[in-house]
C-alpha atoms as a PDB file:
ATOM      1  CA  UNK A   1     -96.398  -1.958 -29.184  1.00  0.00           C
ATOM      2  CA  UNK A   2     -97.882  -1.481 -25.518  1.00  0.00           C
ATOM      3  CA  UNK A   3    -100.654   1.937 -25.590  1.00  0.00           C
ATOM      4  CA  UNK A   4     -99.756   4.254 -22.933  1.00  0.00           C
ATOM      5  CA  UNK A   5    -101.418   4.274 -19.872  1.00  0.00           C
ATOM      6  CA  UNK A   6    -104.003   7.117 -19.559  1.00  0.00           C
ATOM      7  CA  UNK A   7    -102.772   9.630 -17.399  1.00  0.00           C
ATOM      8  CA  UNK A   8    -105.399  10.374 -14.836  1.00  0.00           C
ATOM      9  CA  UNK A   9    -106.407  13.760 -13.290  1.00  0.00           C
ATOM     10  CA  UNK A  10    -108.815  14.698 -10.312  1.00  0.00           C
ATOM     11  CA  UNK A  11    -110.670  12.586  -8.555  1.00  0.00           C
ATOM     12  CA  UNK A  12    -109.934   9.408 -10.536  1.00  0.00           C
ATOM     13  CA  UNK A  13    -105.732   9.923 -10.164  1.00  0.00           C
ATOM     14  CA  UNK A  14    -106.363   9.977  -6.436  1.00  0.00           C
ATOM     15  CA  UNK A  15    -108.994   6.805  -6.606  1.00  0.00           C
ATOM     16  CA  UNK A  16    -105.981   4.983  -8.791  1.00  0.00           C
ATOM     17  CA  UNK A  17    -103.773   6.252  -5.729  1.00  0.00           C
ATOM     18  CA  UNK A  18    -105.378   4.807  -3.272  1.00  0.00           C
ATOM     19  CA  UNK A  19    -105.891   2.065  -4.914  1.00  0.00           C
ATOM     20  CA  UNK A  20    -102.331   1.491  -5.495  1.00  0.00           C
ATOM     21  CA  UNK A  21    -101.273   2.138  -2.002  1.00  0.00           C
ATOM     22  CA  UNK A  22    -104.004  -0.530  -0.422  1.00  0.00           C
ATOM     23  CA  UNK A  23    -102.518  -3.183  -3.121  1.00  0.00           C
ATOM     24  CA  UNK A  24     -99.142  -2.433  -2.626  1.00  0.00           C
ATOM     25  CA  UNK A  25     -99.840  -2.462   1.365  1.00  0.00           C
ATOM     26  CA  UNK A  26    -101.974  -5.807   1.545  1.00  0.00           C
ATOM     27  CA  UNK A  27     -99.078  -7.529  -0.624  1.00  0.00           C
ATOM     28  CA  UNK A  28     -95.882  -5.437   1.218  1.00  0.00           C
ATOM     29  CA  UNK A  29     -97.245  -4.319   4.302  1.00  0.00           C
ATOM     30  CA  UNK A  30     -96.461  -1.112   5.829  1.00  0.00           C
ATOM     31  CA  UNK A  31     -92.716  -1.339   5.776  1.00  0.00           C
ATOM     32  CA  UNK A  32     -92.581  -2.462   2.151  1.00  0.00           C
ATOM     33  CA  UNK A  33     -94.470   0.216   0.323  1.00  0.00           C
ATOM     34  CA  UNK A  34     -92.764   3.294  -1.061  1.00  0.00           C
ATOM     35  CA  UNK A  35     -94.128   6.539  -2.545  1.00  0.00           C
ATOM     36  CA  UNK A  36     -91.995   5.398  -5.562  1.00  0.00           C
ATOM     37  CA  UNK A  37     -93.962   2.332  -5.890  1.00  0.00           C
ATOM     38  CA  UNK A  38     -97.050   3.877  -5.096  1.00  0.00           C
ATOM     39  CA  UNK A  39     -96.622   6.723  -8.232  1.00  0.00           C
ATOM     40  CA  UNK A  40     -95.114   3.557  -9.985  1.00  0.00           C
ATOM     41  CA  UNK A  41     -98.249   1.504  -9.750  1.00  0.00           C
ATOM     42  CA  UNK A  42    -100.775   4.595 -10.367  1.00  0.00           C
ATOM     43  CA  UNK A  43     -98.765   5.640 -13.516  1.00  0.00           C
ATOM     44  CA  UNK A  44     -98.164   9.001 -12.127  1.00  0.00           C
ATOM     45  CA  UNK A  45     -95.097  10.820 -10.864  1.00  0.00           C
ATOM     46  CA  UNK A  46     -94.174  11.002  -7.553  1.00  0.00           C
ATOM     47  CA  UNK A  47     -93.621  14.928  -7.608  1.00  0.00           C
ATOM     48  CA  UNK A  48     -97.720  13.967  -7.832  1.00  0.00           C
ATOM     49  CA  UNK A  49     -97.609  12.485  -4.722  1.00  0.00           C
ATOM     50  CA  UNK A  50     -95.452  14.528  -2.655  1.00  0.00           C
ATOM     51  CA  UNK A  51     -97.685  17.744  -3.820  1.00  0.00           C
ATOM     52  CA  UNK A  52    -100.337  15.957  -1.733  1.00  0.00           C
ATOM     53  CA  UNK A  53     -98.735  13.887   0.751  1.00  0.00           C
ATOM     54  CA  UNK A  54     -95.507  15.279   2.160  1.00  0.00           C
ATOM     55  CA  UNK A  55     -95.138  11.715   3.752  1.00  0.00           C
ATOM     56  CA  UNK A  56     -96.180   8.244   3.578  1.00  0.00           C
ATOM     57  CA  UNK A  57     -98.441   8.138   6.715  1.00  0.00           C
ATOM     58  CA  UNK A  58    -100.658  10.530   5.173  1.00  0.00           C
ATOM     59  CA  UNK A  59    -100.994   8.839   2.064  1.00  0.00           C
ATOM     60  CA  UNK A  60    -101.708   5.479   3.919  1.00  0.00           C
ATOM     61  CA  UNK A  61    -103.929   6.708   6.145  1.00  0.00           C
ATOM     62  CA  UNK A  62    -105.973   9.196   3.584  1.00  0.00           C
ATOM     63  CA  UNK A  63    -105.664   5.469   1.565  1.00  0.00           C
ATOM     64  CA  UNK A  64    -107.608   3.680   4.555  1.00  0.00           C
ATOM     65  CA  UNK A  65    -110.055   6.250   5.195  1.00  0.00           C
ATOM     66  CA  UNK A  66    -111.194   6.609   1.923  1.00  0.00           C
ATOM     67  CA  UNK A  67    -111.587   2.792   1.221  1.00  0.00           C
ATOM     68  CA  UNK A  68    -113.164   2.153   4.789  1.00  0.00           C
ATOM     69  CA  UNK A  69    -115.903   5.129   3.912  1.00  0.00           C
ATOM     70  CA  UNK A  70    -117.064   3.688   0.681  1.00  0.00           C
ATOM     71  CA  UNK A  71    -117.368  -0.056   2.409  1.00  0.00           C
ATOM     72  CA  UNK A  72    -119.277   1.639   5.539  1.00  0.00           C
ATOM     73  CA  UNK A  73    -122.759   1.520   6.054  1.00  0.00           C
ATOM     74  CA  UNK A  74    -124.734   3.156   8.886  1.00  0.00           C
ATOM     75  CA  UNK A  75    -125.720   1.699  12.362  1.00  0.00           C
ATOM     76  CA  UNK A  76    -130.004   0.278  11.130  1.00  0.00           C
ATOM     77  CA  UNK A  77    -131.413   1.732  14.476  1.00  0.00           C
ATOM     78  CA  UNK A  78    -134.919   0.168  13.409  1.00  0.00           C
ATOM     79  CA  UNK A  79    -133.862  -3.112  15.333  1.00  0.00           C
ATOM     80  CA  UNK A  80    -130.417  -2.611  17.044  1.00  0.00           C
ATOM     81  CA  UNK A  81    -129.244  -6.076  17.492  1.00  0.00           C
ATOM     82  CA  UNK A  82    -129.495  -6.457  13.829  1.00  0.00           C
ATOM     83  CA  UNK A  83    -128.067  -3.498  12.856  1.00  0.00           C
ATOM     84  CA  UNK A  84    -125.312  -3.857  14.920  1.00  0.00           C
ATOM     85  CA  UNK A  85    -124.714  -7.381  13.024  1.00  0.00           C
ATOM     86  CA  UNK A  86    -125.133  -6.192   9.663  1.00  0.00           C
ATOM     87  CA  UNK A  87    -122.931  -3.646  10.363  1.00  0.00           C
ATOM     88  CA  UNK A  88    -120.157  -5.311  11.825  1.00  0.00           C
ATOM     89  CA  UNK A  89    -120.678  -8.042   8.911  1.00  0.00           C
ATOM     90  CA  UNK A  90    -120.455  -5.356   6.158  1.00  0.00           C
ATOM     91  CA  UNK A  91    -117.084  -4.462   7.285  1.00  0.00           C
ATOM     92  CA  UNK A  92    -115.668  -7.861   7.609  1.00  0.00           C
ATOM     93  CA  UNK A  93    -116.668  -8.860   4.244  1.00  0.00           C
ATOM     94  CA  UNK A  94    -115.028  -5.504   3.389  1.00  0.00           C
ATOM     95  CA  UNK A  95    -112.202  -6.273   5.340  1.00  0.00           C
ATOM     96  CA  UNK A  96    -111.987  -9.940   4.029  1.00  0.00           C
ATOM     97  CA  UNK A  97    -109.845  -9.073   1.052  1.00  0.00           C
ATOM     98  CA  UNK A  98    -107.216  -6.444   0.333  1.00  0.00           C
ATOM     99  CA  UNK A  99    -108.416  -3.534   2.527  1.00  0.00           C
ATOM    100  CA  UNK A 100    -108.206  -6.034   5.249  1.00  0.00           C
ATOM    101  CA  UNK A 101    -104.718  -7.030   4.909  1.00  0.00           C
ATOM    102  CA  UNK A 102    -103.722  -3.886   4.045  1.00  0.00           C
ATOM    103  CA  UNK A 103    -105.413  -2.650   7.743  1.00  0.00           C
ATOM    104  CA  UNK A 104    -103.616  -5.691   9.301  1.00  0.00           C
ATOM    105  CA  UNK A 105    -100.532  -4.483   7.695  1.00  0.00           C
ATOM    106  CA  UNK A 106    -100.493  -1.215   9.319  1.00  0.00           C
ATOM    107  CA  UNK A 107    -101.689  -2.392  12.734  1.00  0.00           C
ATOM    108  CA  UNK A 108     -98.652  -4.501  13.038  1.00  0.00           C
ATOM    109  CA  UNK A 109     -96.403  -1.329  12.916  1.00  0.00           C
ATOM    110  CA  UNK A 110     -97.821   0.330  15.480  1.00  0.00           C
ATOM    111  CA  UNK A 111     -95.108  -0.147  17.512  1.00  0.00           C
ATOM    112  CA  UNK A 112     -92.284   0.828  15.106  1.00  0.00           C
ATOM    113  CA  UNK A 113     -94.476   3.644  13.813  1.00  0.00           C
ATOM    114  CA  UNK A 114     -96.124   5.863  15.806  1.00  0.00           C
ATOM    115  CA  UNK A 115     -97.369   8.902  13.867  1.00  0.00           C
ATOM    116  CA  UNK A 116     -98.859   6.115  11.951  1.00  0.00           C
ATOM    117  CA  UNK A 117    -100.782   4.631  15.170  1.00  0.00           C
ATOM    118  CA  UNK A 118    -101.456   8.730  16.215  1.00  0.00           C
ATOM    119  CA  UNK A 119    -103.033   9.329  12.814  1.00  0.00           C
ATOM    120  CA  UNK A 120    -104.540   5.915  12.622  1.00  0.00           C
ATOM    121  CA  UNK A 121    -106.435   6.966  16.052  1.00  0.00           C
ATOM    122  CA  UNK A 122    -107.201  10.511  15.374  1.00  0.00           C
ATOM    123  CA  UNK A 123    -108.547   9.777  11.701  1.00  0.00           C
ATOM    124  CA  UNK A 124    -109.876   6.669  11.257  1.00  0.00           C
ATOM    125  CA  UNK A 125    -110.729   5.060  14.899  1.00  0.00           C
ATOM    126  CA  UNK A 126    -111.631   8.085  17.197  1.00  0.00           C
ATOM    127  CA  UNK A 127    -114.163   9.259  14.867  1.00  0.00           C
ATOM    128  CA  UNK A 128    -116.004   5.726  13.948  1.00  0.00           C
ATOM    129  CA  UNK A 129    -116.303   5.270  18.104  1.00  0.00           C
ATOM    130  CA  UNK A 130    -117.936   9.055  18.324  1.00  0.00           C
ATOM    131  CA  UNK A 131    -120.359   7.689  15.355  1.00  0.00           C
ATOM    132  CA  UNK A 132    -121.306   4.300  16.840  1.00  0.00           C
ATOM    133  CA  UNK A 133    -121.597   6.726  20.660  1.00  0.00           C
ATOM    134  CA  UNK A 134    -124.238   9.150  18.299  1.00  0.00           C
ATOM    135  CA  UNK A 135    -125.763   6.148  17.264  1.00  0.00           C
ATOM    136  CA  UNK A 136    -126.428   5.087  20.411  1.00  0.00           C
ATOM    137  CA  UNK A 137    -127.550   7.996  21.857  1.00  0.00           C
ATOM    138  CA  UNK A 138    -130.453   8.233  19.009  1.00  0.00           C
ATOM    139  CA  UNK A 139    -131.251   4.502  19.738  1.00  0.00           C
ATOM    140  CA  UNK A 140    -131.877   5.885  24.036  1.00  0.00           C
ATOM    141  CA  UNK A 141    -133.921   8.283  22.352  1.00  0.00           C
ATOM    142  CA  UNK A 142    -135.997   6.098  20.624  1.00  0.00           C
ATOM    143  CA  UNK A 143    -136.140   4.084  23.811  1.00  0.00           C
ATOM    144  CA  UNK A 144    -134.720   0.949  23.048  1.00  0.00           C
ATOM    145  CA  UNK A 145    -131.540   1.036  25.386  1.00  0.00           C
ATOM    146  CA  UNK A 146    -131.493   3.113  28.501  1.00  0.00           C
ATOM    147  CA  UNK A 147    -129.446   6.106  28.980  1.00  0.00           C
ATOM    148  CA  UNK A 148    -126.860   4.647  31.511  1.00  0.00           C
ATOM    149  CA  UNK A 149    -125.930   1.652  29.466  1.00  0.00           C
ATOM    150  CA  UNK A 150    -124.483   3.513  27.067  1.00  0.00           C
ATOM    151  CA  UNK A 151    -120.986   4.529  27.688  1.00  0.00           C
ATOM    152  CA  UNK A 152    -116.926   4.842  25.823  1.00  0.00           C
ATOM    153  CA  UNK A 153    -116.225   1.299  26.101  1.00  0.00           C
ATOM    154  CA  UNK A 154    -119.262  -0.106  24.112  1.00  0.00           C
ATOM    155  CA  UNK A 155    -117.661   1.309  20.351  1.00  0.00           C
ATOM    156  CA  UNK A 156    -114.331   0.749  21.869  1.00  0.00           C
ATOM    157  CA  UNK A 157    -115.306  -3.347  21.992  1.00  0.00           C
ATOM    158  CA  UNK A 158    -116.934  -3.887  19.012  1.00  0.00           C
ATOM    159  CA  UNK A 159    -113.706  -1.864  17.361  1.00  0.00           C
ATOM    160  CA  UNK A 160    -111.291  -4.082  19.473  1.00  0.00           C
ATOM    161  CA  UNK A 161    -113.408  -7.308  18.387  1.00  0.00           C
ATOM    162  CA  UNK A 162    -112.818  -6.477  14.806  1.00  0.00           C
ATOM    163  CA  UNK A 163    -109.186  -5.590  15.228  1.00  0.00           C
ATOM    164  CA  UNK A 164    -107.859  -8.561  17.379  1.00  0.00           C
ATOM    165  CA  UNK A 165    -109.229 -11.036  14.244  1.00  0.00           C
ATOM    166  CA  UNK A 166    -107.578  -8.603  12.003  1.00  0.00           C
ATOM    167  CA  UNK A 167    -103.914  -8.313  13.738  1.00  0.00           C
ATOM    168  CA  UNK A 168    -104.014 -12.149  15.414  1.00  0.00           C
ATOM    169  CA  UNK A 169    -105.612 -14.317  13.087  1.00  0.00           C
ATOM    170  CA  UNK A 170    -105.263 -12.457   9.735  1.00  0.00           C
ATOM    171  CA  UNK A 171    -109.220 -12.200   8.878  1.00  0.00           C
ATOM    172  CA  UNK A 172    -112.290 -10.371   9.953  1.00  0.00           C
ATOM    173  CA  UNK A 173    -114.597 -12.056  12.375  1.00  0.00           C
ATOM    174  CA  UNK A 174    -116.872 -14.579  10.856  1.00  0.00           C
ATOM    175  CA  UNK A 175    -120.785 -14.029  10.694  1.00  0.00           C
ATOM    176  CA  UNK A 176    -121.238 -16.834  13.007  1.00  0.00           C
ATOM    177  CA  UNK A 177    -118.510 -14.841  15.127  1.00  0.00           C
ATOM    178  CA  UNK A 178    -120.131 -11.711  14.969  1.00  0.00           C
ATOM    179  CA  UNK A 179    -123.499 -12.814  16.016  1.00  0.00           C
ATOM    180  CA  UNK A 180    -122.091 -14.370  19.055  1.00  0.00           C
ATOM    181  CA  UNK A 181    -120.377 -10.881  20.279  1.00  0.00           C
ATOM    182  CA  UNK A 182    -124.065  -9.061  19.588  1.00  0.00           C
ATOM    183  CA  UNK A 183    -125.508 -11.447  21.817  1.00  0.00           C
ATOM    184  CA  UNK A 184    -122.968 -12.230  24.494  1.00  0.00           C
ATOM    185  CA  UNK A 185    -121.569  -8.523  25.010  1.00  0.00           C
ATOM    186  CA  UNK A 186    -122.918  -5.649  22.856  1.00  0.00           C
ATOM    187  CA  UNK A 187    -126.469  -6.174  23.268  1.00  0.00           C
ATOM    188  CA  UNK A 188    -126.258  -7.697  27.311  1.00  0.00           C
ATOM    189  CA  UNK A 189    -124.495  -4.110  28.405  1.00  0.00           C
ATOM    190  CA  UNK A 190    -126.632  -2.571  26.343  1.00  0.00           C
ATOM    191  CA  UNK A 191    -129.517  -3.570  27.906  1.00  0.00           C
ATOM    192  CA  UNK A 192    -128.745  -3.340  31.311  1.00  0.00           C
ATOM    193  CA  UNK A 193    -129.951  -1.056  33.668  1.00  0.00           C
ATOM    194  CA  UNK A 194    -126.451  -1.126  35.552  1.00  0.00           C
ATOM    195  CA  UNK A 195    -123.840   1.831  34.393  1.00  0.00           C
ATOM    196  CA  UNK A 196    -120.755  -0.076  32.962  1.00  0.00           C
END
């Protein structure tokens, strides 16, 4: 006879949550998962979910977030060309696996979906460009880049870099592909003395 599955509280119910939502998105994509399947897989009810998540944005984006933080690590200002490259590397081996086709999953919606694209921005996008722009700003201070070479469309690359591999070719850029962008765009503008 099969032992029940431990019904989880807290913190680890909504780890087994997300967890259930990334699967069920990498494998289903956005259009295939269900807050049925999602309580299904997480062996919880889905009066659980809806107490949390009155819809299935939120619980997909909360889902990304969370997942995205833990895989994140910050901007090494000590020597910016290589932090910018292990950055950008730790989140494409992050995004090499489930998270990653999850992400591609949702970015492919966009257009169907747009309170998933609005939350998408507002949550997980807007505020990773305002931390790479603080970044920055502490790296002028420190003077290794000057002041006018650091403007909007510098996080907004390096985010677009990432994504276009994501949506187009179904992986994360490549370490060999990621070195190339530091040296050819990021660290060029950031070293110029011309405004962008």
């Amino acid at each position: 006879m099969a032992a029940c599955p431990v019904r989880r509280r807290g913190d680890a119910l909504v780890e087994a949550i997300f967890s259930a939502t990334i699967e069920i998105l990498a494998e289903s994509g956005y259009s295939g998962l269900s807050m049925e399947a999602v309580a299904l897989r997480s062996h919880t009810g889905k009066a659980s979910l809806y107490r949390r998540w009155s819809h299935k944005v939120d619980l997909v984006v909360d889902a990304l977030e969370y997942e995205i933080d833990r895989c994140e690590i910050p901007l090494d200002l000590s020597d910016l060309r290589s932090g910018l490259i292990n950055k950008m590397n730790s989140m494409s081996i992050a995004f090499s696996g489930n998270l990653g086709r999850a992400t591609a999953g949702c970015l492919s919606e966009f257009s169907r979906e747009p309170k998933l694209q609005e939350a998408t921005e507002e949550r997980i996008i807007k505020p990773r460009r305002e931390q790479m722009m603080q970044s920055l700003r502490m790296a002028v201070e420190s003077g290794q880049i000057k002041p006018e070479s650091v403007t909007p469309i510098l996080p907004t690359l390096a985010l677009s870099f990432s994504m276009h591999s994501l949506t187009f070719e179904g992986r994360p850029p490549n370490p060999q592909e990621v070195e190339q962008f530091v040296d050819t765009v990021m660290m060029p503008l950031l070293e110029s003395k011309e405004a962008v």
